[in-house]
PDB file of N, CA and C in Angstrom:
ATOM      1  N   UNK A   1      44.805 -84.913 -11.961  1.00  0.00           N
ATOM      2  CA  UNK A   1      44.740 -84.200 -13.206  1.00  0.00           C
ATOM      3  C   UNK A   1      44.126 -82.815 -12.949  1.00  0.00           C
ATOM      4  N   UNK A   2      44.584 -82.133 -13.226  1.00  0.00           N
ATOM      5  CA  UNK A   2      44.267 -80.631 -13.307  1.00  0.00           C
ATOM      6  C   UNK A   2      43.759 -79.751 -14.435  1.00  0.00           C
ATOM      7  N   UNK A   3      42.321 -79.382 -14.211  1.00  0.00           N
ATOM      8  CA  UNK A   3      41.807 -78.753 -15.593  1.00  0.00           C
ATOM      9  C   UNK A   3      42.109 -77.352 -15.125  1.00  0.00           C
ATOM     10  N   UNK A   4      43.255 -76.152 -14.581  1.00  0.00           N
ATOM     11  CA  UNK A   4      43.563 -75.071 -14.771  1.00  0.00           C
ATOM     12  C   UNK A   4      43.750 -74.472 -15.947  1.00  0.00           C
ATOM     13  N   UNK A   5      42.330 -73.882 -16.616  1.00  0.00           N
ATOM     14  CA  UNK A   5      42.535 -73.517 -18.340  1.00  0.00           C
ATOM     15  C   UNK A   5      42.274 -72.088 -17.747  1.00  0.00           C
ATOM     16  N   UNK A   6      43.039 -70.971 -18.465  1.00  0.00           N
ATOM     17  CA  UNK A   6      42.555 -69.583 -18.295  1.00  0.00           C
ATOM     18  C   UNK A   6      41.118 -69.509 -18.730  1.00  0.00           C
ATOM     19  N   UNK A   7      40.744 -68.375 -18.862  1.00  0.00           N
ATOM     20  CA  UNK A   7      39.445 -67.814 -18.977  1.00  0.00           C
ATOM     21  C   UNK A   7      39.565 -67.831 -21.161  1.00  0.00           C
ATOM     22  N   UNK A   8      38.406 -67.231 -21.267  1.00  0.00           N
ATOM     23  CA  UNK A   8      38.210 -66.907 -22.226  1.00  0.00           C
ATOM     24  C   UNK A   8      38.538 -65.616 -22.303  1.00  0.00           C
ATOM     25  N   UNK A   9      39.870 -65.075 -23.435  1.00  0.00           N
ATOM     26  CA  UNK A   9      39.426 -63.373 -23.340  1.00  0.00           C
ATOM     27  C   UNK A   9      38.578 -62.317 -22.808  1.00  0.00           C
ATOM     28  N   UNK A  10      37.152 -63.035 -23.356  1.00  0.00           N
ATOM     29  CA  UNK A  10      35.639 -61.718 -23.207  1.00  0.00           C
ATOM     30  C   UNK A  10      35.673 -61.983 -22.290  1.00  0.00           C
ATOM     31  N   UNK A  11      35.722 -63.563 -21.263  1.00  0.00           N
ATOM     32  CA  UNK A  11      35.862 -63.279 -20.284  1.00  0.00           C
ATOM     33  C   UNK A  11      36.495 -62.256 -19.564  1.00  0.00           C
ATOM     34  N   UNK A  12      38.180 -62.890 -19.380  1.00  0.00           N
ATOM     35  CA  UNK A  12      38.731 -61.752 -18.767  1.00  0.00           C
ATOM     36  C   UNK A  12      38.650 -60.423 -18.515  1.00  0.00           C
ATOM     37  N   UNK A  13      38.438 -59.970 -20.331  1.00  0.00           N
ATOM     38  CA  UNK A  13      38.248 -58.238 -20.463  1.00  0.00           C
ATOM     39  C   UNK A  13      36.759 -58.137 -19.201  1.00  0.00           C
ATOM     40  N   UNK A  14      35.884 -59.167 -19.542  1.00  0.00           N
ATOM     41  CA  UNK A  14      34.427 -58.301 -18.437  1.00  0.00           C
ATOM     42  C   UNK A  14      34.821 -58.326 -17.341  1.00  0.00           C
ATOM     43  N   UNK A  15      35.271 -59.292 -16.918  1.00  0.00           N
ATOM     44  CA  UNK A  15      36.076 -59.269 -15.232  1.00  0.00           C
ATOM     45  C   UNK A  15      37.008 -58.060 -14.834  1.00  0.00           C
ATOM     46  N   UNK A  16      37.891 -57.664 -16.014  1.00  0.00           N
ATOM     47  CA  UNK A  16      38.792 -56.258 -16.014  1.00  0.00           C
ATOM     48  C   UNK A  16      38.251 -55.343 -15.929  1.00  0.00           C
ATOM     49  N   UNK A  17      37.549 -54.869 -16.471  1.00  0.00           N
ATOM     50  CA  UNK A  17      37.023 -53.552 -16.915  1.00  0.00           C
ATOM     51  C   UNK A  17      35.819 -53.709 -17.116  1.00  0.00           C
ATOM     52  N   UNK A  18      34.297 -54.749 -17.694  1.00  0.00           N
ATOM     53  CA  UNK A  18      33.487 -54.484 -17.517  1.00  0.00           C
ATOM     54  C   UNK A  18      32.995 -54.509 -18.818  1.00  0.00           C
ATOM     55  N   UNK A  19      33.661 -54.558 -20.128  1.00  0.00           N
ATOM     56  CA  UNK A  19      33.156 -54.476 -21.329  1.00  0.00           C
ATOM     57  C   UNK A  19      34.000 -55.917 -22.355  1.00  0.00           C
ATOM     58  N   UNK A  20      33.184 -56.299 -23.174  1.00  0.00           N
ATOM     59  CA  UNK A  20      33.786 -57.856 -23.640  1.00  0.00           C
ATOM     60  C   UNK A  20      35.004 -56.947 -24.639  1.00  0.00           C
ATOM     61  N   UNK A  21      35.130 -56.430 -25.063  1.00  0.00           N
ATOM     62  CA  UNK A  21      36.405 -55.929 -25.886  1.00  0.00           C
ATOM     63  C   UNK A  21      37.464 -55.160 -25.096  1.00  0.00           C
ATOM     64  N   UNK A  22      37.243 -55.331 -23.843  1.00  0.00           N
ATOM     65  CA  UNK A  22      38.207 -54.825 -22.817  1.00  0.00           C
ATOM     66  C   UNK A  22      38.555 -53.093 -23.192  1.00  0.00           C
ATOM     67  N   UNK A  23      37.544 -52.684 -24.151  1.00  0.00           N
ATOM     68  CA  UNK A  23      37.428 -50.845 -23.636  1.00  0.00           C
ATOM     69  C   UNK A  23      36.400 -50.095 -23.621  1.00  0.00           C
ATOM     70  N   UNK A  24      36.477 -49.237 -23.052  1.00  0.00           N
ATOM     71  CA  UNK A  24      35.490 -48.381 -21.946  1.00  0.00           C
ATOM     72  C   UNK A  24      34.948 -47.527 -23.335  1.00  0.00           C
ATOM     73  N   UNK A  25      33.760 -47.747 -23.717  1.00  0.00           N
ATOM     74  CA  UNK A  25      33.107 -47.070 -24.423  1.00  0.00           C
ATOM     75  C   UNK A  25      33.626 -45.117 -24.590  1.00  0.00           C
ATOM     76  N   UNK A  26      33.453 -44.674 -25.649  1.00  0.00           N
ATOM     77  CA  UNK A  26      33.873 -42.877 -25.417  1.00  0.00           C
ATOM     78  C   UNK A  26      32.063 -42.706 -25.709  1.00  0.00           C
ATOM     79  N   UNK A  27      31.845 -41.660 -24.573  1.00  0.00           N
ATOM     80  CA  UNK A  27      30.632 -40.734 -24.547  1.00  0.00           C
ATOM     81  C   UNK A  27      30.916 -39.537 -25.184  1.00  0.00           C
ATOM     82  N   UNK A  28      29.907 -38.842 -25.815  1.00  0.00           N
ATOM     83  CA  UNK A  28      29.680 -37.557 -26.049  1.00  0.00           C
ATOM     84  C   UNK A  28      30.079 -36.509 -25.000  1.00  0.00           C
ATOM     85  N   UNK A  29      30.695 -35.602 -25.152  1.00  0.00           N
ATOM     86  CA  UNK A  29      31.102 -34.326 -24.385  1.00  0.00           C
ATOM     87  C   UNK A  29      30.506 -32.982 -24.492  1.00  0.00           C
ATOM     88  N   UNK A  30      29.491 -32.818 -24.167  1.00  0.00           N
ATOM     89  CA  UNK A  30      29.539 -30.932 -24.176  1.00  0.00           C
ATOM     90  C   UNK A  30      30.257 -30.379 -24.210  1.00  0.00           C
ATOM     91  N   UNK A  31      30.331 -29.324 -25.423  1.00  0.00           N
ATOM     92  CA  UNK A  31      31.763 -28.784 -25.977  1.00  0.00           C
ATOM     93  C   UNK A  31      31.499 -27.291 -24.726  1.00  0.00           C
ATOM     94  N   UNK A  32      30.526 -26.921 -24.459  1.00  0.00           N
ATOM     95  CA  UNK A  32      30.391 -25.695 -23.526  1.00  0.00           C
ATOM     96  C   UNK A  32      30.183 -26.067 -21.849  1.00  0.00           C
ATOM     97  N   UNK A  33      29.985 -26.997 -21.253  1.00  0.00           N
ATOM     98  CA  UNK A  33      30.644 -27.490 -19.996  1.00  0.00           C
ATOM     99  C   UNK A  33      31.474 -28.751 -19.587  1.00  0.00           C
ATOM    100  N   UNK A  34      31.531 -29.333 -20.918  1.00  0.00           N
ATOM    101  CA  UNK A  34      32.645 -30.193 -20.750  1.00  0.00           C
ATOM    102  C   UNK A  34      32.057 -31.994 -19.748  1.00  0.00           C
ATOM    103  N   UNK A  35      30.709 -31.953 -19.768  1.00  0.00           N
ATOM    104  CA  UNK A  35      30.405 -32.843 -19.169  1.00  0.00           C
ATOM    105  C   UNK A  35      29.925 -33.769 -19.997  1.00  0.00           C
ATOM    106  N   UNK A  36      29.386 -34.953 -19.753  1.00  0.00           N
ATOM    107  CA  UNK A  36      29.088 -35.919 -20.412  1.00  0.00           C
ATOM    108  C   UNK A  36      27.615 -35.951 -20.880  1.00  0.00           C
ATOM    109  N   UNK A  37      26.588 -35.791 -22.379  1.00  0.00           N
ATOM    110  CA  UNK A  37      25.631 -35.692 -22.454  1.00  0.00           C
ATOM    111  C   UNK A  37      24.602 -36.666 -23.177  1.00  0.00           C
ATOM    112  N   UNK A  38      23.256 -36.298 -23.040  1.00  0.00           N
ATOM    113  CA  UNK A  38      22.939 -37.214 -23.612  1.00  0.00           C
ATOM    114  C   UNK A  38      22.469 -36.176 -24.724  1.00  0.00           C
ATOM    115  N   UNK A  39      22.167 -34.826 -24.399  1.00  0.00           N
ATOM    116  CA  UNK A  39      21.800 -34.095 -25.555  1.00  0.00           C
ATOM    117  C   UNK A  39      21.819 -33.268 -26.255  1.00  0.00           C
ATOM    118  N   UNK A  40      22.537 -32.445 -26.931  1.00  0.00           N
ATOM    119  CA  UNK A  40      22.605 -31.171 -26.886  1.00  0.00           C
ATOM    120  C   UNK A  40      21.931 -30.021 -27.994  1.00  0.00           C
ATOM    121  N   UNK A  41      21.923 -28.690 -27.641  1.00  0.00           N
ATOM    122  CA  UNK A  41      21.022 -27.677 -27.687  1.00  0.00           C
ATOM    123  C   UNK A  41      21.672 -26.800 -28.877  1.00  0.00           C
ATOM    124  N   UNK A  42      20.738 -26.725 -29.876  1.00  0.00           N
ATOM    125  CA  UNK A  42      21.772 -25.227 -30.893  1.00  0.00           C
ATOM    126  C   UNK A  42      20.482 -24.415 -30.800  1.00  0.00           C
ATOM    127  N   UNK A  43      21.461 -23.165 -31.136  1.00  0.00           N
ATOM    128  CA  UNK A  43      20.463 -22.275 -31.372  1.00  0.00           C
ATOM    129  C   UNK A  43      20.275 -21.816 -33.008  1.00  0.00           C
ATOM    130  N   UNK A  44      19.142 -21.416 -33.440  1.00  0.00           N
ATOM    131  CA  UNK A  44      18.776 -20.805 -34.924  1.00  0.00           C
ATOM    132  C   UNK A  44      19.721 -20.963 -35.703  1.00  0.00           C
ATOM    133  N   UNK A  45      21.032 -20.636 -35.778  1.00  0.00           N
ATOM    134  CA  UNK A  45      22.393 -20.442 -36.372  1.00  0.00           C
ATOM    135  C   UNK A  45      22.856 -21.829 -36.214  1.00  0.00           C
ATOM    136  N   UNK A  46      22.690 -23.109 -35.657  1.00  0.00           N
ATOM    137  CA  UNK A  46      23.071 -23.840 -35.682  1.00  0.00           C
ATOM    138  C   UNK A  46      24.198 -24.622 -34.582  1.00  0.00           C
ATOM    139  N   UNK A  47      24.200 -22.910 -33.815  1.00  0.00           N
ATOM    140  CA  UNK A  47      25.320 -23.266 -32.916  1.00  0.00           C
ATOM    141  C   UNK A  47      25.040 -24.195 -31.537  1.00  0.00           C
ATOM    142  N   UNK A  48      25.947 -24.425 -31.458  1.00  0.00           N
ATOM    143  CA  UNK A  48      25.603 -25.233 -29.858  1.00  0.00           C
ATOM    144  C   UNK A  48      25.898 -24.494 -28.623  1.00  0.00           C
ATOM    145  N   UNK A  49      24.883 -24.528 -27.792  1.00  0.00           N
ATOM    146  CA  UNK A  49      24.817 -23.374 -26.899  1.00  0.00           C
ATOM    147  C   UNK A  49      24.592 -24.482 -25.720  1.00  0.00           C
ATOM    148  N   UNK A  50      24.290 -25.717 -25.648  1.00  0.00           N
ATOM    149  CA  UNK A  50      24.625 -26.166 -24.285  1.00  0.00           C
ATOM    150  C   UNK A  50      24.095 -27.653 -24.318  1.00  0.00           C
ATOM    151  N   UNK A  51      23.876 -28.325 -23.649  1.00  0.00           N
ATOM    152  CA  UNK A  51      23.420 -29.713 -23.454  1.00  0.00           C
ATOM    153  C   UNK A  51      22.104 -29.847 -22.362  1.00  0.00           C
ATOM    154  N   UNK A  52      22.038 -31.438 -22.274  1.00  0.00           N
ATOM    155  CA  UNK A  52      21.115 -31.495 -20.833  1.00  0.00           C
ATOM    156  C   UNK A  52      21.417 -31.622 -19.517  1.00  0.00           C
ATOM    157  N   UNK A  53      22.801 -31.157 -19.450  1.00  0.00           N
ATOM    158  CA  UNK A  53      23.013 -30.836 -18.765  1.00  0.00           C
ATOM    159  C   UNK A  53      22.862 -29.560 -17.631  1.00  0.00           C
ATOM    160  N   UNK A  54      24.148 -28.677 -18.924  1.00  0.00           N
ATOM    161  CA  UNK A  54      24.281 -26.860 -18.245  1.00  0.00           C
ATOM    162  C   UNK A  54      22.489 -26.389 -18.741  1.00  0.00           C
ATOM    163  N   UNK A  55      21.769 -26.548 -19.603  1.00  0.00           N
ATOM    164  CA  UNK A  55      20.664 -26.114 -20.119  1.00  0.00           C
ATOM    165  C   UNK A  55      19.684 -26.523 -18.911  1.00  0.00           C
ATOM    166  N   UNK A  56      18.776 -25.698 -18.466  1.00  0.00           N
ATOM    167  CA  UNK A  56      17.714 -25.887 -17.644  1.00  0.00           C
ATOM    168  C   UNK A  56      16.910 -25.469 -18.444  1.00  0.00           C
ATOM    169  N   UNK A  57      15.573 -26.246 -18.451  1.00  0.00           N
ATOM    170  CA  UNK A  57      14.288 -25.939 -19.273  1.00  0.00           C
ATOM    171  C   UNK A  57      13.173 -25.504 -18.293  1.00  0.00           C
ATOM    172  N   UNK A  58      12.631 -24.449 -18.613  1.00  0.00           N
ATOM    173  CA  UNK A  58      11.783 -23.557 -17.963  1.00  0.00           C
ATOM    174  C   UNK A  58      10.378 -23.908 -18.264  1.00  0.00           C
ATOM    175  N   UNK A  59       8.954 -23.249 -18.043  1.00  0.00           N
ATOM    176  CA  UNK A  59       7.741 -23.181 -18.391  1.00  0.00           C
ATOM    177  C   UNK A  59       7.733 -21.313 -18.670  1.00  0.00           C
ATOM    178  N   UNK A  60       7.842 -21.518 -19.923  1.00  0.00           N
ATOM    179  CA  UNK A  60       7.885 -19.810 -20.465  1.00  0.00           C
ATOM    180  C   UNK A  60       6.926 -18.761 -19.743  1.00  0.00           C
ATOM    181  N   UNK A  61       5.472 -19.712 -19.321  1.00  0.00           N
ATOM    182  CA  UNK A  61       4.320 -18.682 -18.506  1.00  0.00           C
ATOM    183  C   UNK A  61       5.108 -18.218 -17.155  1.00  0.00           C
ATOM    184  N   UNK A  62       6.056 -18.813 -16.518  1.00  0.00           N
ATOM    185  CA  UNK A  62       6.547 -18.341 -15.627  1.00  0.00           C
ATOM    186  C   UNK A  62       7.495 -17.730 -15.323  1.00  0.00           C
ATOM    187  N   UNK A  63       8.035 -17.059 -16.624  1.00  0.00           N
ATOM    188  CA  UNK A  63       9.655 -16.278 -16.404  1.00  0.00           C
ATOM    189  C   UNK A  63       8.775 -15.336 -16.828  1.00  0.00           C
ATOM    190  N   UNK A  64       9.288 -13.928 -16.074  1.00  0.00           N
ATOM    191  CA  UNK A  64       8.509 -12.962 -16.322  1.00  0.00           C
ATOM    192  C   UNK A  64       9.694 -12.052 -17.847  1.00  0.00           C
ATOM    193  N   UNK A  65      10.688 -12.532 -17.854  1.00  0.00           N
ATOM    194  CA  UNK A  65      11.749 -12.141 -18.846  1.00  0.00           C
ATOM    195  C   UNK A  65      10.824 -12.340 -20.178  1.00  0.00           C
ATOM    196  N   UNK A  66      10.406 -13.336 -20.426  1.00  0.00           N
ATOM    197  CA  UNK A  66       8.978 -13.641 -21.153  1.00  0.00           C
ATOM    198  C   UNK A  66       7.650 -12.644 -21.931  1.00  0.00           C
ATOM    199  N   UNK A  67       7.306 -11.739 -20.944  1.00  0.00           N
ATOM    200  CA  UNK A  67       6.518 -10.815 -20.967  1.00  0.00           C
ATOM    201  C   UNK A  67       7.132  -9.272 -20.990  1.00  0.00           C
ATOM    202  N   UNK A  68       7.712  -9.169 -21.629  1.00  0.00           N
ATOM    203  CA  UNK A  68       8.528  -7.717 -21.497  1.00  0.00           C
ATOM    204  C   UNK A  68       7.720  -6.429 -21.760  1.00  0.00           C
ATOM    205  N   UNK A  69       7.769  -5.593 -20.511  1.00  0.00           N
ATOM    206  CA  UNK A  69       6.329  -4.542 -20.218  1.00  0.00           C
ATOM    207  C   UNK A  69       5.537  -4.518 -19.603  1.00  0.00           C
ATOM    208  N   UNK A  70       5.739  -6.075 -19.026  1.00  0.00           N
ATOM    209  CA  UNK A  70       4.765  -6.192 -17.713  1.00  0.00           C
ATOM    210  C   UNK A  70       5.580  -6.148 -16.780  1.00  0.00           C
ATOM    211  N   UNK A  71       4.740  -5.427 -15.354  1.00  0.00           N
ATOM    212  CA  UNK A  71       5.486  -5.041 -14.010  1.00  0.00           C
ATOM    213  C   UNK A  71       5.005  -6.329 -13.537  1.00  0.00           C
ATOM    214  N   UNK A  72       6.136  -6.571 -12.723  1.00  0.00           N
ATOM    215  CA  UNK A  72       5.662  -7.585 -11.247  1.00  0.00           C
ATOM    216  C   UNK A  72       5.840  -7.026 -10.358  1.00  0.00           C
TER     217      UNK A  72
END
Protein backbone atom coordinates (compact mmCIF):
# COMPACT_ATOMS: atom_id res chain seq x y z
CA UNK A 1 0.00 0.00 0.00
CA UNK A 2 1.29 3.24 -0.89
CA UNK A 3 0.67 6.52 1.04
CA UNK A 4 2.14 8.85 -2.08
CA UNK A 5 -0.17 12.00 -1.13
CA UNK A 6 1.23 15.36 -2.62
CA UNK A 7 2.18 18.03 -0.33
CA UNK A 8 -0.01 20.54 1.00
CA UNK A 9 -0.14 23.73 -1.25
CA UNK A 10 1.70 26.13 1.56
CA UNK A 11 3.69 23.47 1.46
CA UNK A 12 4.69 23.35 -1.98
CA UNK A 13 4.55 27.23 -2.57
CA UNK A 14 7.49 27.35 0.60
CA UNK A 15 9.49 24.69 -1.08
CA UNK A 16 9.02 26.87 -4.55
CA UNK A 17 9.70 30.07 -3.80
CA UNK A 18 9.92 30.49 -0.12
CA UNK A 19 6.64 32.23 0.81
CA UNK A 20 3.22 30.15 1.88
CA UNK A 21 1.10 32.06 -0.85
CA UNK A 22 3.66 31.19 -3.42
CA UNK A 23 4.55 35.18 -4.06
CA UNK A 24 7.50 37.10 -3.50
CA UNK A 25 6.48 39.95 -1.40
CA UNK A 26 6.82 43.77 -3.50
CA UNK A 27 9.32 46.13 -1.49
CA UNK A 28 9.38 49.77 -1.56
CA UNK A 29 11.55 51.44 -4.34
CA UNK A 30 13.39 54.70 -4.22
CA UNK A 31 11.86 56.71 -6.75
CA UNK A 32 15.52 58.69 -7.06
CA UNK A 33 17.95 55.56 -7.21
CA UNK A 34 15.74 53.01 -7.90
CA UNK A 35 16.90 50.66 -5.13
CA UNK A 36 15.13 48.91 -2.57
CA UNK A 37 14.45 50.93 0.84
CA UNK A 38 13.71 50.86 4.06
CA UNK A 39 13.42 54.69 4.26
CA UNK A 40 13.01 57.56 2.65
CA UNK A 41 13.99 61.34 2.92
CA UNK A 42 11.77 64.62 1.85
CA UNK A 43 12.77 67.73 2.03
CA UNK A 44 10.64 70.98 3.61
CA UNK A 45 8.38 70.93 0.41
CA UNK A 46 7.61 67.52 0.95
CA UNK A 47 9.58 66.21 -1.78
CA UNK A 48 11.52 63.12 -1.81
CA UNK A 49 15.03 63.66 -2.28
CA UNK A 50 16.44 60.19 -1.50
CA UNK A 51 16.31 57.11 0.79
CA UNK A 52 18.72 55.08 3.12
CA UNK A 53 20.21 54.24 0.80
CA UNK A 54 21.66 57.09 -1.93
CA UNK A 55 21.36 59.53 1.40
CA UNK A 56 24.53 59.46 3.60
CA UNK A 57 24.11 61.06 7.02
CA UNK A 58 26.86 63.23 8.19
CA UNK A 59 27.84 64.84 11.81
CA UNK A 60 27.13 68.60 10.76
CA UNK A 61 30.34 69.70 13.27
CA UNK A 62 32.34 68.14 10.63
CA UNK A 63 31.42 69.40 7.15
CA UNK A 64 32.99 72.53 6.95
CA UNK A 65 30.05 73.44 4.10
CA UNK A 66 28.33 73.90 7.58
CA UNK A 67 30.22 76.92 8.73
CA UNK A 68 30.22 79.26 5.83
CA UNK A 69 33.12 82.05 6.44
CA UNK A 70 35.25 79.98 8.06
CA UNK A 71 38.71 79.17 6.36
CA UNK A 72 40.23 75.75 6.69
Amino acid sequence: MSYDLPDHPVIQNMERTGYPDGKEPTFPICPVCGEECEEIFRDKDLNIVGCDICIKQSDAWEEPECFPGKEY
